[in-house]
PDB file of N, CA and C in Angstrom:
ATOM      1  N   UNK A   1      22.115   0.987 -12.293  1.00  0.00           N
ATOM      2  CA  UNK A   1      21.260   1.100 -11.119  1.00  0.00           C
ATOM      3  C   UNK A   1      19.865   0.581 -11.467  1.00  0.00           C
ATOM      4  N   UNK A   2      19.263  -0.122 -10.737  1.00  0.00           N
ATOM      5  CA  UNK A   2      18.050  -1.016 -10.889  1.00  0.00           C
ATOM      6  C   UNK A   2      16.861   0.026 -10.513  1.00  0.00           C
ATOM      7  N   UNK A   3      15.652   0.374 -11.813  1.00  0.00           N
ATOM      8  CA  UNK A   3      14.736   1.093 -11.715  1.00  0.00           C
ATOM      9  C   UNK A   3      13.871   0.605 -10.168  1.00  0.00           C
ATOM     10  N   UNK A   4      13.973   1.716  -9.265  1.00  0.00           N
ATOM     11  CA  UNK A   4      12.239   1.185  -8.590  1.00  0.00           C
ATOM     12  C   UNK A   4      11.286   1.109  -9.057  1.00  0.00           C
ATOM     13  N   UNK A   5      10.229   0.071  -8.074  1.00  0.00           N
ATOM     14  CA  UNK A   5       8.825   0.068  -8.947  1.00  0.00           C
ATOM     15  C   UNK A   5       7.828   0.609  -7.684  1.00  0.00           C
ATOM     16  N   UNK A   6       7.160   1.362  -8.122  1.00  0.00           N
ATOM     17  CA  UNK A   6       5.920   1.879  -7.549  1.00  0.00           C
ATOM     18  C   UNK A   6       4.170   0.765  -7.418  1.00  0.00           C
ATOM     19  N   UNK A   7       4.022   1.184  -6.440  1.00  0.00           N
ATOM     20  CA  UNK A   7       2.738   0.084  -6.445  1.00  0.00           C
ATOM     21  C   UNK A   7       1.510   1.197  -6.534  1.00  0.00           C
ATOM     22  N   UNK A   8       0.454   0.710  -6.966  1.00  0.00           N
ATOM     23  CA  UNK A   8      -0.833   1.456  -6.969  1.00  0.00           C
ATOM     24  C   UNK A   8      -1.736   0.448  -7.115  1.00  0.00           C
ATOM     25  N   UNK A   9      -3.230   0.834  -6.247  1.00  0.00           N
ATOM     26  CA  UNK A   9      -4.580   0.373  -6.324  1.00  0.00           C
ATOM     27  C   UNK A   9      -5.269  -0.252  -7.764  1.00  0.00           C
ATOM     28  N   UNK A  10      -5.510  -1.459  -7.885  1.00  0.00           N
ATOM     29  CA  UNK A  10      -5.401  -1.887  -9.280  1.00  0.00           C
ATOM     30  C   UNK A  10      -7.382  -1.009  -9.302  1.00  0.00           C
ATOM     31  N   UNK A  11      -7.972  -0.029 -10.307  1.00  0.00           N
ATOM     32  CA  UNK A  11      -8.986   0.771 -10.189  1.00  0.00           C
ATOM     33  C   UNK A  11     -10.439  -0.277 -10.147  1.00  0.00           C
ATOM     34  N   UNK A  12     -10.182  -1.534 -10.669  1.00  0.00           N
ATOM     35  CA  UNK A  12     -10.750  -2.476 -10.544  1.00  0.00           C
ATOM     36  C   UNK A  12     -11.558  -3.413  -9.320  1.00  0.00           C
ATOM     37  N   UNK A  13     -10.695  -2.720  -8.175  1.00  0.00           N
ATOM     38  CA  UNK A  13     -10.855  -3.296  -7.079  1.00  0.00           C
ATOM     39  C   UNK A  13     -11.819  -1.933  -6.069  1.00  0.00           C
ATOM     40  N   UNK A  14     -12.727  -2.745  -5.391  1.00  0.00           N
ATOM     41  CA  UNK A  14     -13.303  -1.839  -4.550  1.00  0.00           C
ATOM     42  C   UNK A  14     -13.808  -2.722  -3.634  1.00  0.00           C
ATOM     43  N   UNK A  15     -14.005  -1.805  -2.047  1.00  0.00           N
ATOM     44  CA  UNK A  15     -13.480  -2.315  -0.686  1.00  0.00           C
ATOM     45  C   UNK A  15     -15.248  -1.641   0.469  1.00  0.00           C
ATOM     46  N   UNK A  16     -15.363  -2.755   1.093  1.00  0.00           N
ATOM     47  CA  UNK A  16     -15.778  -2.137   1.796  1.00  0.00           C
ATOM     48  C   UNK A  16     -15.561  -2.423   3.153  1.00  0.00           C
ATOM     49  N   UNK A  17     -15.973  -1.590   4.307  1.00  0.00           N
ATOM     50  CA  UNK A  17     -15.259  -1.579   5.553  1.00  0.00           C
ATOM     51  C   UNK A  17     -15.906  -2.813   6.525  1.00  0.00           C
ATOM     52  N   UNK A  18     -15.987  -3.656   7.216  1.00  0.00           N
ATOM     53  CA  UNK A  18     -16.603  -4.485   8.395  1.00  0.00           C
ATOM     54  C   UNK A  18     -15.710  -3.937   9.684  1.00  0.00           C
ATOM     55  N   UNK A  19     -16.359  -4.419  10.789  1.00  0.00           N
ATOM     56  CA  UNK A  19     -15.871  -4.258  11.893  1.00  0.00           C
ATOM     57  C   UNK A  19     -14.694  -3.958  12.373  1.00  0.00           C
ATOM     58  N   UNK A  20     -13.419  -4.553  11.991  1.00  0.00           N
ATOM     59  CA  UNK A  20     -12.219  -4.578  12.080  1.00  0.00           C
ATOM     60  C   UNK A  20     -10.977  -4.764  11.051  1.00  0.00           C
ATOM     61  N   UNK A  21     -12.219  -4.856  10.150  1.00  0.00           N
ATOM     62  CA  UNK A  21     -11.278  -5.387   8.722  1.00  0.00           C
ATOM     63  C   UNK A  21     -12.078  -4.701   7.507  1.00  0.00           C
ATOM     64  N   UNK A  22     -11.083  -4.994   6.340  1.00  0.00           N
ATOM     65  CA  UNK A  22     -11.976  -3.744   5.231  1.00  0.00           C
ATOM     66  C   UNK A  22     -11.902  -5.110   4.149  1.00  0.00           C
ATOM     67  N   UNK A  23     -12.862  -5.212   3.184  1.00  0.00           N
ATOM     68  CA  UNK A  23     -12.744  -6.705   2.478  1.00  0.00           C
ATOM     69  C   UNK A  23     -12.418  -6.091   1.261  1.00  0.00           C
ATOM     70  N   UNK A  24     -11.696  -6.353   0.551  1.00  0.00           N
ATOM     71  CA  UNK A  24     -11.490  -6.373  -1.039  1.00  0.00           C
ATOM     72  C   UNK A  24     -11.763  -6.913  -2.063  1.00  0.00           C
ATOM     73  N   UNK A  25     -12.575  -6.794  -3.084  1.00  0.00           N
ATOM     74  CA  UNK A  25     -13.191  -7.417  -4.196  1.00  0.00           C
ATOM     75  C   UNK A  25     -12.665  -6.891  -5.494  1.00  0.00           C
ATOM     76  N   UNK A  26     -12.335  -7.748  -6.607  1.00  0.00           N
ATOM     77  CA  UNK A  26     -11.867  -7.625  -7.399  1.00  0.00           C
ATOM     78  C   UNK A  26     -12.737  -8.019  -8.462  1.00  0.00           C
ATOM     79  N   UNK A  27     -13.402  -6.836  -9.115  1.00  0.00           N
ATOM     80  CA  UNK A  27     -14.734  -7.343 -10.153  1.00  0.00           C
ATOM     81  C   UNK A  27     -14.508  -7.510 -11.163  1.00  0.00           C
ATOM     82  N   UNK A  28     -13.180  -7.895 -11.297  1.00  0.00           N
ATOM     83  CA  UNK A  28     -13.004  -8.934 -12.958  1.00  0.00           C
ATOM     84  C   UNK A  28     -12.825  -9.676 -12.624  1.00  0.00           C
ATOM     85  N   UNK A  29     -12.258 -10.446 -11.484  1.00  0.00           N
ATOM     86  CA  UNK A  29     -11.999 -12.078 -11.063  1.00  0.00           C
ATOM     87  C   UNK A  29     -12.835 -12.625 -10.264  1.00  0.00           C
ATOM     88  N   UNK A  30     -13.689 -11.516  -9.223  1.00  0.00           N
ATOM     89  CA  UNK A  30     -14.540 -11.870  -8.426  1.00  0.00           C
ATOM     90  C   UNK A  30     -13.614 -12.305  -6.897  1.00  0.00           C
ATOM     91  N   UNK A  31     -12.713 -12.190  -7.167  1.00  0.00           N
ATOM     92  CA  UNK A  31     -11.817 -12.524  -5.772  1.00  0.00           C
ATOM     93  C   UNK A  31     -11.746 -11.343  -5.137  1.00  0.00           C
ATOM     94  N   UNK A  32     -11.889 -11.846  -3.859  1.00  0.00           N
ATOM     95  CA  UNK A  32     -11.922 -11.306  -2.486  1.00  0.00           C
ATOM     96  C   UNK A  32     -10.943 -11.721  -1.620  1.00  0.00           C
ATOM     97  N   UNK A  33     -10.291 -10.349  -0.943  1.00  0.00           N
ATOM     98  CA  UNK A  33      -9.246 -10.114   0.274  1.00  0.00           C
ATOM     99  C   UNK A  33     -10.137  -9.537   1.585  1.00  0.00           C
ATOM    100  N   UNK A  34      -9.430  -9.964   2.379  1.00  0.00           N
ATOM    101  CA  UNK A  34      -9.972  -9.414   3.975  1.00  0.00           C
ATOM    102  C   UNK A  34      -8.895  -9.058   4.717  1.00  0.00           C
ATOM    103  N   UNK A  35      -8.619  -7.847   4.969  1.00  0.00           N
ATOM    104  CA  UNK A  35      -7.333  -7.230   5.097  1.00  0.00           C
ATOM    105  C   UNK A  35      -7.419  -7.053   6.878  1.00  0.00           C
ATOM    106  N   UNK A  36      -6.292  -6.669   7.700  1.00  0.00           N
ATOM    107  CA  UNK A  36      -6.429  -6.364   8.753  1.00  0.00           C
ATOM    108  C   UNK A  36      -5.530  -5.094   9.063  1.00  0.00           C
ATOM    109  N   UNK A  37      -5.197  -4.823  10.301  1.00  0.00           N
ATOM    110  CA  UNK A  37      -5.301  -3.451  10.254  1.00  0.00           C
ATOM    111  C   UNK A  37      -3.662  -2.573   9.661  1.00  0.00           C
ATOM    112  N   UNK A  38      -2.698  -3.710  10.064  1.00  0.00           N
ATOM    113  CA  UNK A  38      -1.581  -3.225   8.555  1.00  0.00           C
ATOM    114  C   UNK A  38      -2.170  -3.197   7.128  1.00  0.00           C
ATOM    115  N   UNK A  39      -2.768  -4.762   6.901  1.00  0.00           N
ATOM    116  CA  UNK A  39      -2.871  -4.436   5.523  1.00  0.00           C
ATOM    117  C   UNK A  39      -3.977  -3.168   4.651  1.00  0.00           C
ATOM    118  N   UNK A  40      -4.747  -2.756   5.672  1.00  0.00           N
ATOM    119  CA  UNK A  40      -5.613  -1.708   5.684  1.00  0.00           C
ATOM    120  C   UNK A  40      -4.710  -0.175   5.569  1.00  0.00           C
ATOM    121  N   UNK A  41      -3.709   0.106   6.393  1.00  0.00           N
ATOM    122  CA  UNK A  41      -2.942   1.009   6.063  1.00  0.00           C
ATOM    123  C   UNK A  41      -1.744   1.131   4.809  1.00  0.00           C
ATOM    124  N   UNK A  42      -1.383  -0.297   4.364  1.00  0.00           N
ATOM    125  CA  UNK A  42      -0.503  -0.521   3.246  1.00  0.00           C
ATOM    126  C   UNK A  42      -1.841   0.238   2.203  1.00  0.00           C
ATOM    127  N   UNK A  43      -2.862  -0.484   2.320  1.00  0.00           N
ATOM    128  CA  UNK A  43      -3.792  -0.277   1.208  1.00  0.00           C
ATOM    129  C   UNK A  43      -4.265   1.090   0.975  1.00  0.00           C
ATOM    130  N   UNK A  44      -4.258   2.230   1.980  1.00  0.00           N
ATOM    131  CA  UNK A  44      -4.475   3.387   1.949  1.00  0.00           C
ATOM    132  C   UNK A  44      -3.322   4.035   1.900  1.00  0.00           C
ATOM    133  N   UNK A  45      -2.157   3.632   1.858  1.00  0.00           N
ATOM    134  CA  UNK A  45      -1.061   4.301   1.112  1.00  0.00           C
ATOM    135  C   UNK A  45      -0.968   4.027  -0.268  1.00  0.00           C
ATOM    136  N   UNK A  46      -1.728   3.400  -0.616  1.00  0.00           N
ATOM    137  CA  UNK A  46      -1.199   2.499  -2.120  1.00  0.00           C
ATOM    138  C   UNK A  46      -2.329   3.421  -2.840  1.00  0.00           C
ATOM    139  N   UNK A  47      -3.222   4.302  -2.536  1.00  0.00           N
ATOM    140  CA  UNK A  47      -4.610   5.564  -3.403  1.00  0.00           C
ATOM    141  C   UNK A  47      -3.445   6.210  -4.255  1.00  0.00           C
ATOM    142  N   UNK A  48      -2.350   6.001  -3.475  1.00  0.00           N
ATOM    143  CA  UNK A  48      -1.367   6.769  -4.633  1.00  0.00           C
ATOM    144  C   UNK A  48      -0.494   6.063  -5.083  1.00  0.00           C
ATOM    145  N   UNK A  49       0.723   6.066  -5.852  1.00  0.00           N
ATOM    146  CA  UNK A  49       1.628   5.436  -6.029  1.00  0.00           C
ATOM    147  C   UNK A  49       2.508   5.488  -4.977  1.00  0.00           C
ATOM    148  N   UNK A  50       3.239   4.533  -4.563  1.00  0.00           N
ATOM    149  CA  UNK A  50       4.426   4.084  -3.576  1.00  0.00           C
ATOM    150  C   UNK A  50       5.535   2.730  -3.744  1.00  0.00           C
ATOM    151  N   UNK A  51       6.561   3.564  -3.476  1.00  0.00           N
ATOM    152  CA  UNK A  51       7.362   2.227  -3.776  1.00  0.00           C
ATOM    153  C   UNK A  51       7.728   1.629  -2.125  1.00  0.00           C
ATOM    154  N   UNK A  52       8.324   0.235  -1.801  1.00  0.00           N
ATOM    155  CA  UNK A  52       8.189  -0.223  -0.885  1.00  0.00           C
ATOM    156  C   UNK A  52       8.924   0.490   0.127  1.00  0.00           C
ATOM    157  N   UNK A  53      10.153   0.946   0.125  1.00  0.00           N
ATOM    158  CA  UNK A  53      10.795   2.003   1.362  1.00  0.00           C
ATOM    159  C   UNK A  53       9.868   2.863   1.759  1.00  0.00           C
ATOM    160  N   UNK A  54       8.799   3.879   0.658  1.00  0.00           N
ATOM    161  CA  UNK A  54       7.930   4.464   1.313  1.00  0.00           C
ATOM    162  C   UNK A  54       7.007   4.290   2.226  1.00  0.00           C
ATOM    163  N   UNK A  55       6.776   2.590   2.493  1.00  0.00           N
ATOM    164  CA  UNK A  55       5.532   1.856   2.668  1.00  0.00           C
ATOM    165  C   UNK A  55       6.195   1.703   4.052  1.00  0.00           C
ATOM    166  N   UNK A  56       7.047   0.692   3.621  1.00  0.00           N
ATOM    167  CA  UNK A  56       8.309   0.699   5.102  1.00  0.00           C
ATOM    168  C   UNK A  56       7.892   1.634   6.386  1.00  0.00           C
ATOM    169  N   UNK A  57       8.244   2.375   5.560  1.00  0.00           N
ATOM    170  CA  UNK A  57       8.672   4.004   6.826  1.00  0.00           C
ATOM    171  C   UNK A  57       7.646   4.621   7.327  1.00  0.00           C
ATOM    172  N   UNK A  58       6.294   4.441   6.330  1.00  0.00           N
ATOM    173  CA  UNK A  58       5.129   4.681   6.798  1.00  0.00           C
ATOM    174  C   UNK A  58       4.631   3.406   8.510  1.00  0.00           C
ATOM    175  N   UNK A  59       4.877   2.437   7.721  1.00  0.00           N
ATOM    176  CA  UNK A  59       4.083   1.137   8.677  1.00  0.00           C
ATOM    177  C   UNK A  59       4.917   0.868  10.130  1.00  0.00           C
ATOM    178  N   UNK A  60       6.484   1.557   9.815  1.00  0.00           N
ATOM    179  CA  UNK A  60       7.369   1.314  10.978  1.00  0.00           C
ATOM    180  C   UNK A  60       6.959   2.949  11.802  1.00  0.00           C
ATOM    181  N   UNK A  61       6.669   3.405  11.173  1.00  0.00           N
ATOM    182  CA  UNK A  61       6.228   4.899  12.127  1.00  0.00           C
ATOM    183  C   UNK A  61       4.870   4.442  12.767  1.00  0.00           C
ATOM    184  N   UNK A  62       4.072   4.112  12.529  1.00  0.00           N
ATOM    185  CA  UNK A  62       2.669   3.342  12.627  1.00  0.00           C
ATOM    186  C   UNK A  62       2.462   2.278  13.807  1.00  0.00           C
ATOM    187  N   UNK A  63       3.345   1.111  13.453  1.00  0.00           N
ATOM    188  CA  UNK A  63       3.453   0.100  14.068  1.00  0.00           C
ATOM    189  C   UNK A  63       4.562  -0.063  14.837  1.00  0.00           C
ATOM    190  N   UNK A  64       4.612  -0.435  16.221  1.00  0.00           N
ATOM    191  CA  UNK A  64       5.673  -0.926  16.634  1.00  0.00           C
ATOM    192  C   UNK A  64       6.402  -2.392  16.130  1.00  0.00           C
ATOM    193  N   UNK A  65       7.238  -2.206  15.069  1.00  0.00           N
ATOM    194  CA  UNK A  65       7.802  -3.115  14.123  1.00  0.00           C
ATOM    195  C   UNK A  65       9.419  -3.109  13.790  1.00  0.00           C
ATOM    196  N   UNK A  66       9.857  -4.141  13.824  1.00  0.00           N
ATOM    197  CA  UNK A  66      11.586  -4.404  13.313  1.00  0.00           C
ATOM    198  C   UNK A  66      11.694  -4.092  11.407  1.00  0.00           C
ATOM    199  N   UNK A  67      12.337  -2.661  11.376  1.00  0.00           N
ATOM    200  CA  UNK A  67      12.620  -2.626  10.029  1.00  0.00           C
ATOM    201  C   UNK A  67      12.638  -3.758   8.797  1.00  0.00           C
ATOM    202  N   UNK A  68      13.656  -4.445   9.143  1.00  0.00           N
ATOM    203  CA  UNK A  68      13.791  -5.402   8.459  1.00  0.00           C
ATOM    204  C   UNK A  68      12.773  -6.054   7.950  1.00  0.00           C
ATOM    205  N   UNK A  69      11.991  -6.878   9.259  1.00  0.00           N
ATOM    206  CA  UNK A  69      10.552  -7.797   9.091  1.00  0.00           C
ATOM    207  C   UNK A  69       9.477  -7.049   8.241  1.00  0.00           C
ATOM    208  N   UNK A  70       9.475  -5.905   8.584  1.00  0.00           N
ATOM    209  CA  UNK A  70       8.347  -4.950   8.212  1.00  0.00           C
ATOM    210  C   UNK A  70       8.887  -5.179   6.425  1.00  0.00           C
ATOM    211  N   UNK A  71       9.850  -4.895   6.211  1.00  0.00           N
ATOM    212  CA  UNK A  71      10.669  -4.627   4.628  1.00  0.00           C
ATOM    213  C   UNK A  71       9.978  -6.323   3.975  1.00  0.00           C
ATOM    214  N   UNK A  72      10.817  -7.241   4.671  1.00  0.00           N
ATOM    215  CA  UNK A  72      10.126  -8.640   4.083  1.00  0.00           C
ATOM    216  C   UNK A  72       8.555  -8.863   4.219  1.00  0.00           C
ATOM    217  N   UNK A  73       7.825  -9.066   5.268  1.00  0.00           N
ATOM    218  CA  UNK A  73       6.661  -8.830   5.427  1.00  0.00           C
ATOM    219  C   UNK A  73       5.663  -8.088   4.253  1.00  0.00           C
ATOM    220  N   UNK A  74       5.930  -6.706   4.239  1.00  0.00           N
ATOM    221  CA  UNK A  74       5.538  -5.992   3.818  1.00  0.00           C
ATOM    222  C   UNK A  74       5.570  -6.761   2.149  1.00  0.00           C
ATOM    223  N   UNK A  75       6.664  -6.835   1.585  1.00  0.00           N
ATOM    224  CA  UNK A  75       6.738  -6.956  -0.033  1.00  0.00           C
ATOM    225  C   UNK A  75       6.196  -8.451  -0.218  1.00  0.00           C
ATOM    226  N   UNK A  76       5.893  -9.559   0.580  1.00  0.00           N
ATOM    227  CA  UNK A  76       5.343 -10.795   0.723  1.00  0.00           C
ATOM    228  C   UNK A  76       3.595 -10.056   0.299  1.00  0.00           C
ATOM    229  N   UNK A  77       3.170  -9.021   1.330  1.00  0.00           N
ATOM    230  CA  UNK A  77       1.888  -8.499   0.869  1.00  0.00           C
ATOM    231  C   UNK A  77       1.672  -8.313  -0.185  1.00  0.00           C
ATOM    232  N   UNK A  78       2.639  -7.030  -0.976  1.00  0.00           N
ATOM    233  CA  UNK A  78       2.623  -6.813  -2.357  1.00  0.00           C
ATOM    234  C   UNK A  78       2.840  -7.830  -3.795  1.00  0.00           C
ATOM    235  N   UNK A  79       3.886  -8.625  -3.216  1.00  0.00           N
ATOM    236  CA  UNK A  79       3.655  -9.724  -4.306  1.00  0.00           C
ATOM    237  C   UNK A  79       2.244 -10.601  -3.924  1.00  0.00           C
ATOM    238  N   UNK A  80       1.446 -11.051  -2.993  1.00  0.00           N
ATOM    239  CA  UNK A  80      -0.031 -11.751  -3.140  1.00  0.00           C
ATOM    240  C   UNK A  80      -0.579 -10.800  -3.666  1.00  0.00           C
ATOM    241  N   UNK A  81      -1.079  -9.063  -3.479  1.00  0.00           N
ATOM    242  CA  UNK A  81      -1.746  -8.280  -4.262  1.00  0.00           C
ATOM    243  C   UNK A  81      -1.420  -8.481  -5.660  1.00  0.00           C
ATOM    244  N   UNK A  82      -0.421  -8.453  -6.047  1.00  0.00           N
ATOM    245  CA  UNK A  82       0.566  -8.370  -7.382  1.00  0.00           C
ATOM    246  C   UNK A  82      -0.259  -9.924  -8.130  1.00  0.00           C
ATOM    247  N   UNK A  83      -0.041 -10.479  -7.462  1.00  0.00           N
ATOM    248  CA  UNK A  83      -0.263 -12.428  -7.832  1.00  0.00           C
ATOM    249  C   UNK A  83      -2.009 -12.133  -8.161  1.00  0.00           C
ATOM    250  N   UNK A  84      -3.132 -11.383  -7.218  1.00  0.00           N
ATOM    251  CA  UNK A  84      -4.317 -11.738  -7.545  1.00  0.00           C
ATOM    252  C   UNK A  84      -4.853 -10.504  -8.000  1.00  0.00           C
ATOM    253  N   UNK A  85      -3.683  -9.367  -8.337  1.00  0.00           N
ATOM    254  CA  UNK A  85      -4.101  -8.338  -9.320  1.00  0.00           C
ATOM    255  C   UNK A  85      -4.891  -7.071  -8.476  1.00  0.00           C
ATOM    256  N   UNK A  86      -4.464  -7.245  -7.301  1.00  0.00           N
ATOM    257  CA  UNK A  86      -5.169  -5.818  -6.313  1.00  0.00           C
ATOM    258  C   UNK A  86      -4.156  -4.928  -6.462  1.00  0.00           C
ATOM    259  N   UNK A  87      -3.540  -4.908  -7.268  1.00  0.00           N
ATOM    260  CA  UNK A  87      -2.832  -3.557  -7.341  1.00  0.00           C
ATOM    261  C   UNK A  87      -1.681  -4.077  -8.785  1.00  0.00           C
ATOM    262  N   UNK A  88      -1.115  -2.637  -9.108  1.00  0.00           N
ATOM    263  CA  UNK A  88      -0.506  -2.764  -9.850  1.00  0.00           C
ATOM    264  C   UNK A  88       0.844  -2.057  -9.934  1.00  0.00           C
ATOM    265  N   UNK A  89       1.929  -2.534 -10.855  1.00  0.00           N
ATOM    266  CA  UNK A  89       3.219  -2.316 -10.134  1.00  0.00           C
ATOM    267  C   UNK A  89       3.576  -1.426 -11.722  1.00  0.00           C
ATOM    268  N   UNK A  90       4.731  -0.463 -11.565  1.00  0.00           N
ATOM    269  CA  UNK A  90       5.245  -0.034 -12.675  1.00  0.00           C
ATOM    270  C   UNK A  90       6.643   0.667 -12.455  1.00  0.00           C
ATOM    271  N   UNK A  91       7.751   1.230 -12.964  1.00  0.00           N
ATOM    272  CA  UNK A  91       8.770   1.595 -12.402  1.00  0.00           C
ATOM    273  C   UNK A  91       8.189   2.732 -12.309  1.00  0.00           C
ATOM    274  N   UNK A  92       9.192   3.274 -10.746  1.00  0.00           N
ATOM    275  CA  UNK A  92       8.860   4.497 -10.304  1.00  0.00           C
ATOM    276  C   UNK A  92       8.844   5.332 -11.287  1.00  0.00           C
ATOM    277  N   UNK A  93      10.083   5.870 -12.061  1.00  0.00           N
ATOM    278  CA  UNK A  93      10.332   6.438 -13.152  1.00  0.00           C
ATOM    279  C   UNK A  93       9.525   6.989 -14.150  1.00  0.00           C
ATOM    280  N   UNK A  94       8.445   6.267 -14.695  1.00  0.00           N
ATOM    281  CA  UNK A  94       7.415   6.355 -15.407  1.00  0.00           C
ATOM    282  C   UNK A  94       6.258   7.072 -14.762  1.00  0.00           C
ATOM    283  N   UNK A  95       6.103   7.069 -13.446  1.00  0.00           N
ATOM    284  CA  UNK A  95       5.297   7.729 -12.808  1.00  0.00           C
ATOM    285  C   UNK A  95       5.227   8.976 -12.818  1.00  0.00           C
ATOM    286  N   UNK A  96       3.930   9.852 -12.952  1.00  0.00           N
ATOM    287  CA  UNK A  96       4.261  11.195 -13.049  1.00  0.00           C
ATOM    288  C   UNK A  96       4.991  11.779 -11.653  1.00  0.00           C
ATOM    289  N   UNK A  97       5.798  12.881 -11.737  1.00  0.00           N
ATOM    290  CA  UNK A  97       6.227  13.319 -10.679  1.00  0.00           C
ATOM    291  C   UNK A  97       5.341  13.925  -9.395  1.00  0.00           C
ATOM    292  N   UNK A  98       4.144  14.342  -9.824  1.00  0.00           N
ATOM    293  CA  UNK A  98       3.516  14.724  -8.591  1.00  0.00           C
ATOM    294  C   UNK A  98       2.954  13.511  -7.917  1.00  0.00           C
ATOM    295  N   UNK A  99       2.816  12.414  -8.746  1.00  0.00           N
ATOM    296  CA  UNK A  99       2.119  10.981  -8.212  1.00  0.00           C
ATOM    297  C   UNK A  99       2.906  10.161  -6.702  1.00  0.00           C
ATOM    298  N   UNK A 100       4.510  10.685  -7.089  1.00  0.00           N
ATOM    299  CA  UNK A 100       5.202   9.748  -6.702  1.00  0.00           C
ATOM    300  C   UNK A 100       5.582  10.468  -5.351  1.00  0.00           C
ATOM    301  N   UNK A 101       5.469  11.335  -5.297  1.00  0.00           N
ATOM    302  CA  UNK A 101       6.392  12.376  -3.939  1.00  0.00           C
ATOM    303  C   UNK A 101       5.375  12.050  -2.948  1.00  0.00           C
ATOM    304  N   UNK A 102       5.564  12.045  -1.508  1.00  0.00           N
ATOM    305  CA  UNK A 102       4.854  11.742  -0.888  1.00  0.00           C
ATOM    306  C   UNK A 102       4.252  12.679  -0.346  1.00  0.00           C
ATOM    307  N   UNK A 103       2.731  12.699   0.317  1.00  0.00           N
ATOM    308  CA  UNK A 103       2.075  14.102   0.814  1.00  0.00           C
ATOM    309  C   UNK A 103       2.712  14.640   2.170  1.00  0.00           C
TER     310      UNK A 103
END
């Protein structure tokens, strides 16, 4: 059976809010994201660890959205975070247990 991986806020990165969008800066690369209002809620699920079904179920309760799309969609987000280092990935497994359960 194939470990899940959990995503979390790479601690490196810090955000601040504009009008409709929250921008992301990454102060070891200096790169910047400008998120909108999914990727603003992916990103405030991600203060903790989450693996992508959790994210899923959050954004399809949230958004009026097709499972599926939301599932592809969604992990297209996490691999560009993943690619410019706004977050970081590890198997669920390794995660402490209170990290991983959801509130």
């Amino acid at each position: 059976m194939p470990q899940l991986s959990a995503f979390i806020r790479n601690p490196e990165v810090i955000g601040a809010e504009l009008e409709n969008s929250l921008v992301l800066l990454h102060t070891g690369t200096w790169t910047y994201l400008e998120l909108n209002d999914t990727g603003i809620q992916v990103w405030q699920q991600l203060e903790q660890p989450r693996c992508l079904a959790a994210l899923v179920t959050e954004l399809v309760s949230e958004f009026d959205v097709d499972e599926m799309c939301c599932q592809r969609e969604t992990q297209s987000f996490l691999d560009d975070l993943l690619a410019k280092q706004f977050i970081q990935c590890f198997a669920e497994a390794t995660a402490p247990a209170d990290l991983t359960s959801n509130p």
